[in-house]
PDB file of N, CA and C in Angstrom:
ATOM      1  N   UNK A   1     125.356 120.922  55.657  1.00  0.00           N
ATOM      2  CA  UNK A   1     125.445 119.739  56.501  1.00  0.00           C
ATOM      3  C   UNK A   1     126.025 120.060  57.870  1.00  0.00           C
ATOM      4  N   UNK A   2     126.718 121.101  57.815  1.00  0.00           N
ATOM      5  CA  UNK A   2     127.580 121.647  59.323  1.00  0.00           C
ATOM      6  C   UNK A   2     126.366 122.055  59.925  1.00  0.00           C
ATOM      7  N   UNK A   3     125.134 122.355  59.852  1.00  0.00           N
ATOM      8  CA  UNK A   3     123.712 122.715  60.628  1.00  0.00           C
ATOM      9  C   UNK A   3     123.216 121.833  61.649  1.00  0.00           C
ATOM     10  N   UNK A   4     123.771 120.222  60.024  1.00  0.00           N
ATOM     11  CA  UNK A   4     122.795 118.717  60.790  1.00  0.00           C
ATOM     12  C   UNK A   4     123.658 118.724  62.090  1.00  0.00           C
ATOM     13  N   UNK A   5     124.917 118.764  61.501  1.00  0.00           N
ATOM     14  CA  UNK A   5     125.900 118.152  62.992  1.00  0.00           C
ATOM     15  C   UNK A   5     125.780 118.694  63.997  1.00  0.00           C
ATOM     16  N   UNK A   6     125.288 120.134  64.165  1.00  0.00           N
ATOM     17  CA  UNK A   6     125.206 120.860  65.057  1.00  0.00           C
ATOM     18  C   UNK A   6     123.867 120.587  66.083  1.00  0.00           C
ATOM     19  N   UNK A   7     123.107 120.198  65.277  1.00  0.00           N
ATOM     20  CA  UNK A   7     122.074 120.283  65.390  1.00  0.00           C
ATOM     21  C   UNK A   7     121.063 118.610  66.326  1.00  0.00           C
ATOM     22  N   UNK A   8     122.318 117.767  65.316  1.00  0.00           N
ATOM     23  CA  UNK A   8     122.267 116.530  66.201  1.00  0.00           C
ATOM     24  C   UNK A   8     123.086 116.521  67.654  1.00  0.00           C
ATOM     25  N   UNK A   9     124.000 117.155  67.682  1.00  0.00           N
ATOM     26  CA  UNK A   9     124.899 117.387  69.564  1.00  0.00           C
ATOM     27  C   UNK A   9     123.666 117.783  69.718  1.00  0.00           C
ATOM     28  N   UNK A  10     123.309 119.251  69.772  1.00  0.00           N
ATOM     29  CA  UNK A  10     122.348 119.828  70.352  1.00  0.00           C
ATOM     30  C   UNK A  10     121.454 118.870  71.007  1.00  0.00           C
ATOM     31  N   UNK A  11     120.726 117.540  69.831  1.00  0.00           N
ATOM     32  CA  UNK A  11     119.568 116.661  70.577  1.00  0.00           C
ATOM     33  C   UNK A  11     120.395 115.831  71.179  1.00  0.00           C
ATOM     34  N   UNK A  12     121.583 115.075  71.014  1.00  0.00           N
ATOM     35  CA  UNK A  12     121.864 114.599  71.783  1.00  0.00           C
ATOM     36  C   UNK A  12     122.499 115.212  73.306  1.00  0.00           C
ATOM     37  N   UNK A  13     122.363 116.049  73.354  1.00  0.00           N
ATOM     38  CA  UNK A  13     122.653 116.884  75.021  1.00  0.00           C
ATOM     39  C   UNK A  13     121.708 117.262  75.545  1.00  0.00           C
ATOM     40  N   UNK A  14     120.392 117.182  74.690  1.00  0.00           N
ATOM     41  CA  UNK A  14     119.259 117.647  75.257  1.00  0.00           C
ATOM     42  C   UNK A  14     118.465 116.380  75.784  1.00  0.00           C
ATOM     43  N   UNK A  15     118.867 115.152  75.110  1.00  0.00           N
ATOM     44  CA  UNK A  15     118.615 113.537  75.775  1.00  0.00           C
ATOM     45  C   UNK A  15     119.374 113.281  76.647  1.00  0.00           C
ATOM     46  N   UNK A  16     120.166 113.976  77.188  1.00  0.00           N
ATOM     47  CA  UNK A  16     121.363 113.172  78.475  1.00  0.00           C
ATOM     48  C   UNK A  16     120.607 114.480  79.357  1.00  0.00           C
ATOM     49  N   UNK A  17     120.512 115.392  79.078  1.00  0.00           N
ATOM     50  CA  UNK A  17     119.841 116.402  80.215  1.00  0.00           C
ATOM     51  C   UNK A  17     118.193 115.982  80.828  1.00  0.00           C
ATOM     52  N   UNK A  18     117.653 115.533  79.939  1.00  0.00           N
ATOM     53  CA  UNK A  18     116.338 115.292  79.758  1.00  0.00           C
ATOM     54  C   UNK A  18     116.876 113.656  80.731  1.00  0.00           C
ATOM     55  N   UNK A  19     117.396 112.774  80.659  1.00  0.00           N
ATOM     56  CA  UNK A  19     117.823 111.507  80.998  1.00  0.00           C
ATOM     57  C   UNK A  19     118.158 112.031  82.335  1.00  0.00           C
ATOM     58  N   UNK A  20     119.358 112.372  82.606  1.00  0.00           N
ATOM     59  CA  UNK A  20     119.436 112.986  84.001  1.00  0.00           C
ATOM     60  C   UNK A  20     118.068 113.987  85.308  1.00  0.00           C
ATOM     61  N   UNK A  21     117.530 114.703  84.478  1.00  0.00           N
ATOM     62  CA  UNK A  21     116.131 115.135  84.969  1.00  0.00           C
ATOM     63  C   UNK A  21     115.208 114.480  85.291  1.00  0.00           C
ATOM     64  N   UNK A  22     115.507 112.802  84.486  1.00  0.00           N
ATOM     65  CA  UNK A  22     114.058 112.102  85.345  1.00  0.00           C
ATOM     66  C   UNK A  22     114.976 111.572  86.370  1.00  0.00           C
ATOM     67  N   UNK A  23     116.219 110.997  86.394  1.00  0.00           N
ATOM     68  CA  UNK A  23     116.801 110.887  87.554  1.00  0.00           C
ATOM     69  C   UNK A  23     116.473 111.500  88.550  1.00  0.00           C
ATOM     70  N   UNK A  24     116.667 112.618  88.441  1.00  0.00           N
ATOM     71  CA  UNK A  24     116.687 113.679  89.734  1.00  0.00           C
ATOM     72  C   UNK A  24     114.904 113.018  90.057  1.00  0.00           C
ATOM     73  N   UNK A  25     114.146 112.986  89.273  1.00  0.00           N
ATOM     74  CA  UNK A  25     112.529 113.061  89.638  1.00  0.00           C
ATOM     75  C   UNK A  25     112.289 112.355  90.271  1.00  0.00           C
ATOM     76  N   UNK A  26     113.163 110.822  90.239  1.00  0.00           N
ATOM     77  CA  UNK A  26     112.897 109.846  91.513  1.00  0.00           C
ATOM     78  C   UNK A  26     113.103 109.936  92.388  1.00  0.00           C
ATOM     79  N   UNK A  27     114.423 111.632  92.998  1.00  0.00           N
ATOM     80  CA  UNK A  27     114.439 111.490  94.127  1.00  0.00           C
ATOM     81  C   UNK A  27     113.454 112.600  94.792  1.00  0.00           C
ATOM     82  N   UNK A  28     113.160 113.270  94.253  1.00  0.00           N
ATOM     83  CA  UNK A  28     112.132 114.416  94.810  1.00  0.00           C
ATOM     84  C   UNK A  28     110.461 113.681  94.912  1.00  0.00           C
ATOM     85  N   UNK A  29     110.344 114.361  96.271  1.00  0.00           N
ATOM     86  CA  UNK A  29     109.002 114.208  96.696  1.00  0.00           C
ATOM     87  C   UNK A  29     108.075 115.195  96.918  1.00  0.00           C
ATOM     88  N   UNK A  30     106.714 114.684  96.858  1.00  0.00           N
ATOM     89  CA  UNK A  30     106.054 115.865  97.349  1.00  0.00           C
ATOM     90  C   UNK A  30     104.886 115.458  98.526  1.00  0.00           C
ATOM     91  N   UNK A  31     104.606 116.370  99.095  1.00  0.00           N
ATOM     92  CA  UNK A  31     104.206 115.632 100.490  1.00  0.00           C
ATOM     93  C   UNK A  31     102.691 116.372 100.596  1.00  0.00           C
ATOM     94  N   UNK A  32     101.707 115.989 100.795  1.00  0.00           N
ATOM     95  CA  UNK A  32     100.721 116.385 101.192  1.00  0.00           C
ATOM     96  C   UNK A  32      99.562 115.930 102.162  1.00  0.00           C
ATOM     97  N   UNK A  33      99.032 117.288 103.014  1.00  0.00           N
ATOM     98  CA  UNK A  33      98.194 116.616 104.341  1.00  0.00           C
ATOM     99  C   UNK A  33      96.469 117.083 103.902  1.00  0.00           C
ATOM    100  N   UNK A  34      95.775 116.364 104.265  1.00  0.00           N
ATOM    101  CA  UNK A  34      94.863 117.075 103.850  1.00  0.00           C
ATOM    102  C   UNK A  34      93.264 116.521 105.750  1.00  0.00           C
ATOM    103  N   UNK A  35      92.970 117.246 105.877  1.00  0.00           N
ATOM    104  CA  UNK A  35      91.832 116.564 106.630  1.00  0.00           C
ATOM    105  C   UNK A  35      92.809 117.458 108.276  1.00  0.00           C
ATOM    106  N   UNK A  36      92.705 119.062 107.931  1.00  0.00           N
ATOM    107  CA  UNK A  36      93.754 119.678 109.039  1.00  0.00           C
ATOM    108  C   UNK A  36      94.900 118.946 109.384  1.00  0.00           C
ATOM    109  N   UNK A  37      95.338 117.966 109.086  1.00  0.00           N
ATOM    110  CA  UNK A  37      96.368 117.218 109.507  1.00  0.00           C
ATOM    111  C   UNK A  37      96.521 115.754 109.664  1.00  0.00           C
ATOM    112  N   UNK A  38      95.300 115.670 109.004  1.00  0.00           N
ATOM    113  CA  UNK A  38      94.766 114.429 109.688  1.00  0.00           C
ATOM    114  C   UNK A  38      95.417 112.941 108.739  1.00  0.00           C
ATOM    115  N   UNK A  39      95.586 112.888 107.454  1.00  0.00           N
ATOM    116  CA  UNK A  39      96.208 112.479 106.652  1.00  0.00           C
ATOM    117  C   UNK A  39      97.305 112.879 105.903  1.00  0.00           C
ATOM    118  N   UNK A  40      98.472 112.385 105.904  1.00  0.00           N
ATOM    119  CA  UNK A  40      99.994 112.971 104.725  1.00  0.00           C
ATOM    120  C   UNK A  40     100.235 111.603 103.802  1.00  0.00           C
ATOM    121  N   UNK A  41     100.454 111.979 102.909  1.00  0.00           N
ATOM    122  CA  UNK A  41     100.407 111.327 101.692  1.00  0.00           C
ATOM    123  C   UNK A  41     101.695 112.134 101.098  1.00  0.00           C
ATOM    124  N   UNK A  42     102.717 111.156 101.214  1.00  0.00           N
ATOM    125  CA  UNK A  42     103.972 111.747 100.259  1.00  0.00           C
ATOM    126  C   UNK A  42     104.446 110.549  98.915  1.00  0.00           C
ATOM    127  N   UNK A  43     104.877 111.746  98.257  1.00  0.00           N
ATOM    128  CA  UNK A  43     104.849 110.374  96.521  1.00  0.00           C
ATOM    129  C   UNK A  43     105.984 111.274  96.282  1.00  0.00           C
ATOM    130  N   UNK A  44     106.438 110.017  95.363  1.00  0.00           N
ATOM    131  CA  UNK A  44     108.024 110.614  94.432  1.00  0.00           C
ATOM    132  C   UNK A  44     107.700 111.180  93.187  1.00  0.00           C
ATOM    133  N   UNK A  45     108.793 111.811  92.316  1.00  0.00           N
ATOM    134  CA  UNK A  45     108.438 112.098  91.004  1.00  0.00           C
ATOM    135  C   UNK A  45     108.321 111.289  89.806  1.00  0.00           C
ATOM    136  N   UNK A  46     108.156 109.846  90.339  1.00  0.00           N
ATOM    137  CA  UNK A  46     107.934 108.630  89.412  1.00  0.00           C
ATOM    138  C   UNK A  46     106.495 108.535  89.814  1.00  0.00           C
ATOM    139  N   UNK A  47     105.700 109.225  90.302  1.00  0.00           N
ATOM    140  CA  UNK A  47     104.351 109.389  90.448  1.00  0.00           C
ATOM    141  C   UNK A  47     103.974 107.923  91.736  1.00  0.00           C
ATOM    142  N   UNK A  48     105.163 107.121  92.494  1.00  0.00           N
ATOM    143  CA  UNK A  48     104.847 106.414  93.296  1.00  0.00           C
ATOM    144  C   UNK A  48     104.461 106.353  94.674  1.00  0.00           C
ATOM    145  N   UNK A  49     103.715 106.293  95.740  1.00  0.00           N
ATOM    146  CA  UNK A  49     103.094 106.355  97.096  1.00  0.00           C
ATOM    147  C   UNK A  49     104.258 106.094  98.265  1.00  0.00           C
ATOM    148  N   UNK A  50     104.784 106.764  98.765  1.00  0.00           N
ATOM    149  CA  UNK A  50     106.140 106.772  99.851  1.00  0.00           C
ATOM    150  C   UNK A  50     105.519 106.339 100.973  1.00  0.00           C
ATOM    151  N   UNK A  51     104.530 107.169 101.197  1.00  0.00           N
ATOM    152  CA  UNK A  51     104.062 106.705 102.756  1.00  0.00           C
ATOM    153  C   UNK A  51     102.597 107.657 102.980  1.00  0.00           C
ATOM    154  N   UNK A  52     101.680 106.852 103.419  1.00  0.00           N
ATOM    155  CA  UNK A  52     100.561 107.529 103.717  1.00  0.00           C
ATOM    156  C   UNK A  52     100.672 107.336 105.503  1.00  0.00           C
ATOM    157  N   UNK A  53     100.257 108.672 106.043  1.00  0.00           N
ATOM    158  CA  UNK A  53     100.516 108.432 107.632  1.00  0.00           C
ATOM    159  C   UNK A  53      98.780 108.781 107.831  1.00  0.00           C
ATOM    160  N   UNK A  54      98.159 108.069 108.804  1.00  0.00           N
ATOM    161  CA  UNK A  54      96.878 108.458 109.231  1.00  0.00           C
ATOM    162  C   UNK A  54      96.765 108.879 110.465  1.00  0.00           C
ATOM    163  N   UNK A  55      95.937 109.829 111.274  1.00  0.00           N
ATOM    164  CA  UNK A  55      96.324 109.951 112.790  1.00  0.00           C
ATOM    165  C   UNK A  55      95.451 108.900 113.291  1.00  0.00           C
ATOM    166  N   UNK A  56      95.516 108.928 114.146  1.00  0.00           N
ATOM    167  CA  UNK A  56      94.519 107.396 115.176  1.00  0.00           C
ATOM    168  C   UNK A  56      93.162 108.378 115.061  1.00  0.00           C
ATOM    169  N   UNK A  57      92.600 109.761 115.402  1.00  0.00           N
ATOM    170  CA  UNK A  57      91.666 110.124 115.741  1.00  0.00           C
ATOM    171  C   UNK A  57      90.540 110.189 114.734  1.00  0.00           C
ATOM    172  N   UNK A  58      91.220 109.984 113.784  1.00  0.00           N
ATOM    173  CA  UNK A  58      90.371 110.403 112.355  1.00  0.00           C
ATOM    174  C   UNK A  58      89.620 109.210 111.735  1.00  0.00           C
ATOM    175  N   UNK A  59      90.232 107.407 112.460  1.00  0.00           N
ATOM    176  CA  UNK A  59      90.034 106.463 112.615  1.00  0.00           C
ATOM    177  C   UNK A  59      88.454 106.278 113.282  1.00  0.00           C
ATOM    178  N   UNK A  60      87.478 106.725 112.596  1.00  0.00           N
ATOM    179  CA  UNK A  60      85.955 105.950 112.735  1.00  0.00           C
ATOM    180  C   UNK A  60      85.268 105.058 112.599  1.00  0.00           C
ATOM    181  N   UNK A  61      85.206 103.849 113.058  1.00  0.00           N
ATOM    182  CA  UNK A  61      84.749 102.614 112.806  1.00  0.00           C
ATOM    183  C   UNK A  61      83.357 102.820 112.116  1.00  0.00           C
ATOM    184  N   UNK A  62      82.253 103.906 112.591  1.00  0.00           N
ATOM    185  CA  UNK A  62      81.317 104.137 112.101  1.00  0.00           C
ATOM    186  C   UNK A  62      81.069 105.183 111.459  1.00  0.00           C
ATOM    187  N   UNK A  63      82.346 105.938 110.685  1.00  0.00           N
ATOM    188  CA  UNK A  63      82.286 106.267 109.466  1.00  0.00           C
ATOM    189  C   UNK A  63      83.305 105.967 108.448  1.00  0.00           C
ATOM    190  N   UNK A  64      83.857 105.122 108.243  1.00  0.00           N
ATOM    191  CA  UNK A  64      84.701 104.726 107.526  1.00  0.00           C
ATOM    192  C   UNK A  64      84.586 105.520 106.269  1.00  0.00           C
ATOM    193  N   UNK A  65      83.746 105.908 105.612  1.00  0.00           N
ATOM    194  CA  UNK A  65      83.190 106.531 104.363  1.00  0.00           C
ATOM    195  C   UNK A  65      84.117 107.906 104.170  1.00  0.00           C
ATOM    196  N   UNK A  66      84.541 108.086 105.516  1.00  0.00           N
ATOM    197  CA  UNK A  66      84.834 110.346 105.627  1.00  0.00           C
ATOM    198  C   UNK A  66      86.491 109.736 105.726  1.00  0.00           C
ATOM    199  N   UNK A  67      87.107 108.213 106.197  1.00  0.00           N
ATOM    200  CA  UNK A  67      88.275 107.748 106.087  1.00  0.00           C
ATOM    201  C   UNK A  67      89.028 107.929 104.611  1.00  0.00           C
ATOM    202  N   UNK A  68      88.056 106.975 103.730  1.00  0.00           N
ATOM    203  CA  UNK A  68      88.399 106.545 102.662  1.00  0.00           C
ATOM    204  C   UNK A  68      88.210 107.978 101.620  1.00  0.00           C
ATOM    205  N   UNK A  69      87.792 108.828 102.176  1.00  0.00           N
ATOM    206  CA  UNK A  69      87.197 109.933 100.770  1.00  0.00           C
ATOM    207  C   UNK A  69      88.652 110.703 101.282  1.00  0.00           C
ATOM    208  N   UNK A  70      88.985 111.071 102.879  1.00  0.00           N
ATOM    209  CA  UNK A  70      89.909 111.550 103.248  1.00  0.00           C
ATOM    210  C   UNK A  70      91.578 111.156 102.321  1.00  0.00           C
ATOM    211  N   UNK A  71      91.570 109.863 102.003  1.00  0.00           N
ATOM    212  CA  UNK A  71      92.715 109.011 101.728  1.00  0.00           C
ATOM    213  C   UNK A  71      92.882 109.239 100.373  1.00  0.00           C
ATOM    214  N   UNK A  72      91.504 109.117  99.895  1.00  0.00           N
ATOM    215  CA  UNK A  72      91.324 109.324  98.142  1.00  0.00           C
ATOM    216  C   UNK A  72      92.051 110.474  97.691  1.00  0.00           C
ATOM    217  N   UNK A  73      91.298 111.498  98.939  1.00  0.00           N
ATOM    218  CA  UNK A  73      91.641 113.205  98.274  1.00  0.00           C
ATOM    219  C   UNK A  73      93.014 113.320  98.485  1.00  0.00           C
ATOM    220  N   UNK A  74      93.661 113.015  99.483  1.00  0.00           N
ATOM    221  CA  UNK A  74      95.328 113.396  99.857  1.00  0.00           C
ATOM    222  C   UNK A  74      96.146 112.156  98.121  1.00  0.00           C
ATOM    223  N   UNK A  75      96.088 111.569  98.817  1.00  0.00           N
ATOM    224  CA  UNK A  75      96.276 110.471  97.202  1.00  0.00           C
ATOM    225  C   UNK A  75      96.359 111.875  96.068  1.00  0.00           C
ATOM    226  N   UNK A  76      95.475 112.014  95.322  1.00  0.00           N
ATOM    227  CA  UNK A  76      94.751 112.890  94.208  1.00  0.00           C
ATOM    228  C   UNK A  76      95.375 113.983  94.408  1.00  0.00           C
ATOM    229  N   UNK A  77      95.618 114.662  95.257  1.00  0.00           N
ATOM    230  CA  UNK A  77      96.566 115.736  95.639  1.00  0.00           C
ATOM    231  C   UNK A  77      98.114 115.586  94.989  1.00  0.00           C
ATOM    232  N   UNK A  78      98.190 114.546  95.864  1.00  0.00           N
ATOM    233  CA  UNK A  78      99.763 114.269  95.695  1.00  0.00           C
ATOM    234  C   UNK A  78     100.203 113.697  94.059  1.00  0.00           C
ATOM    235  N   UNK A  79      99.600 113.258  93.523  1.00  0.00           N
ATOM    236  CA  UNK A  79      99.592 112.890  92.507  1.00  0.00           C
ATOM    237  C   UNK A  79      99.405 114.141  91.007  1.00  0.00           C
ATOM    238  N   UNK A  80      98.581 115.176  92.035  1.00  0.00           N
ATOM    239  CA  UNK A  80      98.264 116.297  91.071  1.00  0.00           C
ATOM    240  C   UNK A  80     100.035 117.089  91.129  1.00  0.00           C
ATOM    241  N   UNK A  81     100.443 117.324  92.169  1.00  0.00           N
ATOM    242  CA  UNK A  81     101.487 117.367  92.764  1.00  0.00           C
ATOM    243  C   UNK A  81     102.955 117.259  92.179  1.00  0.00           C
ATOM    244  N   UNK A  82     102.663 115.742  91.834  1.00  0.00           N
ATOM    245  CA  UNK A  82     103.913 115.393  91.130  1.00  0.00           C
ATOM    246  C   UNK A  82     104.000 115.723  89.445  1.00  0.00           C
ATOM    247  N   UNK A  83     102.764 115.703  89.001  1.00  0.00           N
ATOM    248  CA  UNK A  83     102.232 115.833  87.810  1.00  0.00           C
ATOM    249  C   UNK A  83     102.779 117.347  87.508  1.00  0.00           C
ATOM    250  N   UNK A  84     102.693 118.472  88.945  1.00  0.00           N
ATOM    251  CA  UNK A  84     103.203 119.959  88.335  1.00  0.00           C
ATOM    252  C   UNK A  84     104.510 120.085  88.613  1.00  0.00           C
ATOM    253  N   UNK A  85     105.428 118.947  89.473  1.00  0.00           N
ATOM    254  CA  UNK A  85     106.643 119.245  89.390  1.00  0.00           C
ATOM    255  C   UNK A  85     107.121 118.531  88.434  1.00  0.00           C
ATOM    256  N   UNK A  86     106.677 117.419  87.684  1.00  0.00           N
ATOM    257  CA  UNK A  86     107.413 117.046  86.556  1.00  0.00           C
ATOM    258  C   UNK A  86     106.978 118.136  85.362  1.00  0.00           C
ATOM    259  N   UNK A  87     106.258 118.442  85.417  1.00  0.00           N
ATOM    260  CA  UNK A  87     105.810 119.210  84.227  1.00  0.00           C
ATOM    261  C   UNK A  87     107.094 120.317  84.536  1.00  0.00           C
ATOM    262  N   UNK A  88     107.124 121.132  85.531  1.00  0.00           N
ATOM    263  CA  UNK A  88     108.374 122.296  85.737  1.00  0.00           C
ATOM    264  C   UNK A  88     110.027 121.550  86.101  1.00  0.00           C
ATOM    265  N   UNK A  89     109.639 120.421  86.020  1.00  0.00           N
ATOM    266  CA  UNK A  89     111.429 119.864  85.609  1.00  0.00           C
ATOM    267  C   UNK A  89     111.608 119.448  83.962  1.00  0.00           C
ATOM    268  N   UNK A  90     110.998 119.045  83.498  1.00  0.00           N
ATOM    269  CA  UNK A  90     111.045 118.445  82.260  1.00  0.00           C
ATOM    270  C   UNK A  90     110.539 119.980  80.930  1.00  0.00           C
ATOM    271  N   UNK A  91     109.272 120.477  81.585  1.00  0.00           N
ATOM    272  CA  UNK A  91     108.914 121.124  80.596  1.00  0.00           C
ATOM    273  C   UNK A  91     109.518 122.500  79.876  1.00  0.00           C
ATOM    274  N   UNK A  92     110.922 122.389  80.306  1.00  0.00           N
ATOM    275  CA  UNK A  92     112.081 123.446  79.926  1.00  0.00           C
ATOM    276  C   UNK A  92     112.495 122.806  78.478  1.00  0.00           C
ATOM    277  N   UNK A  93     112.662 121.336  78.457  1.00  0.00           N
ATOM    278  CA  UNK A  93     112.707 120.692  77.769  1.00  0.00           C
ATOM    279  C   UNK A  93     111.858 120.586  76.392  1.00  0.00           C
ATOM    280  N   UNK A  94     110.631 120.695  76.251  1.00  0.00           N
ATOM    281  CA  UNK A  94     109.504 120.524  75.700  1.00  0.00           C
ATOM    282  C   UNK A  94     109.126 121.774  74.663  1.00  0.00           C
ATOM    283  N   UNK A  95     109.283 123.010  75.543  1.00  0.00           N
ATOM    284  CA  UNK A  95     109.094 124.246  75.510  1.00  0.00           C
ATOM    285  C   UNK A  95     109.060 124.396  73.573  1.00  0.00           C
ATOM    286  N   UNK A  96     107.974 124.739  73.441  1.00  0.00           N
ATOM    287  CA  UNK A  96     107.649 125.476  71.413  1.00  0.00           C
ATOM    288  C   UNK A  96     107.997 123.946  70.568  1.00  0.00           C
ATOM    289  N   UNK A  97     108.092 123.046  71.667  1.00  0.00           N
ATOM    290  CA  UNK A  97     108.058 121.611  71.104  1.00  0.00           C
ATOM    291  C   UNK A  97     106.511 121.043  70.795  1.00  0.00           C
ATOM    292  N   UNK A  98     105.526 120.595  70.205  1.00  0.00           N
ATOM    293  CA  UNK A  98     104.848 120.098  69.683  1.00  0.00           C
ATOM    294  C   UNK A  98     104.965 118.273  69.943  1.00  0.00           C
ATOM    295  N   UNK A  99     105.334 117.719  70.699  1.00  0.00           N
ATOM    296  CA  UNK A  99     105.482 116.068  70.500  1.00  0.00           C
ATOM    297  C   UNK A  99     104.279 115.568  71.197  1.00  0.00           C
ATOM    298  N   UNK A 100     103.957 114.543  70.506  1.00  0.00           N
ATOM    299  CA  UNK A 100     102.656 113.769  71.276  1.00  0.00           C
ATOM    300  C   UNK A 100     103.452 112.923  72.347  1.00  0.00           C
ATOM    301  N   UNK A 101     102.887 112.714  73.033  1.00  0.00           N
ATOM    302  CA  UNK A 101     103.182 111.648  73.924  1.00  0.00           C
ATOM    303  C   UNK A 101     104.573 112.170  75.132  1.00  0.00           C
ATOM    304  N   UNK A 102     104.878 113.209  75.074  1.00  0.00           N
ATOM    305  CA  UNK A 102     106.240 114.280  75.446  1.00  0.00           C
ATOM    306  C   UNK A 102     105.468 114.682  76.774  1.00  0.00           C
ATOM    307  N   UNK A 103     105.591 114.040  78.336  1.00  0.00           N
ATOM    308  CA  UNK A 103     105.396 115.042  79.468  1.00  0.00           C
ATOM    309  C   UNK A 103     104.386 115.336  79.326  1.00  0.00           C
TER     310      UNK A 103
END
């Protein structure tokens, strides 16, 4: 039984570490430009949209189409983004773990 006890601290320090780590994730961002410069798209590690900046030049009334694919892709980026820094904050955690639904 001295194994269980040990064994339960263990998970419970590994839930206050794991608890504190998504903390930290809300404050880290990741920032991405895509279109030479033309679009930045920065998101937090709660996978949320901070700020998309557009330049004025990239602004085509008569192609709006090369706007929106521009916006999509930086988006999709940033999102891929946050997806590999949570995976390398959390997945220390996880590691020879097997859980569904886990990161």
């Amino acid at each position: 039984m001295r194994n269980m006890g040990n064994m339960m601290k263990q998970m419970q320090k590994m839930q206050k570490d794991m608890a504190k780590a998504q903390e930290q994730l809300k404050e880290e961002t990741v920032e991405v430009t895509v279109g030479g410069g033309m679009i930045t798209v920065v998101a937090n590690g709660e996978k949320q949209i901070l700020d998309i900046q557009i330049k004025e030049e990239v602004v085509d009334p008569d192609d709006i189409e090369m706007l929106q694919d521009l916006v999509l892709a930086a988006t999709n980026e940033a999102l891929a983004k946050v997806d590999e820094l949570v995976n390398e904050k959390m997945g220390k955690f996880t590691k020879g773990m097997n859980i569904p639904g886990m990161f």
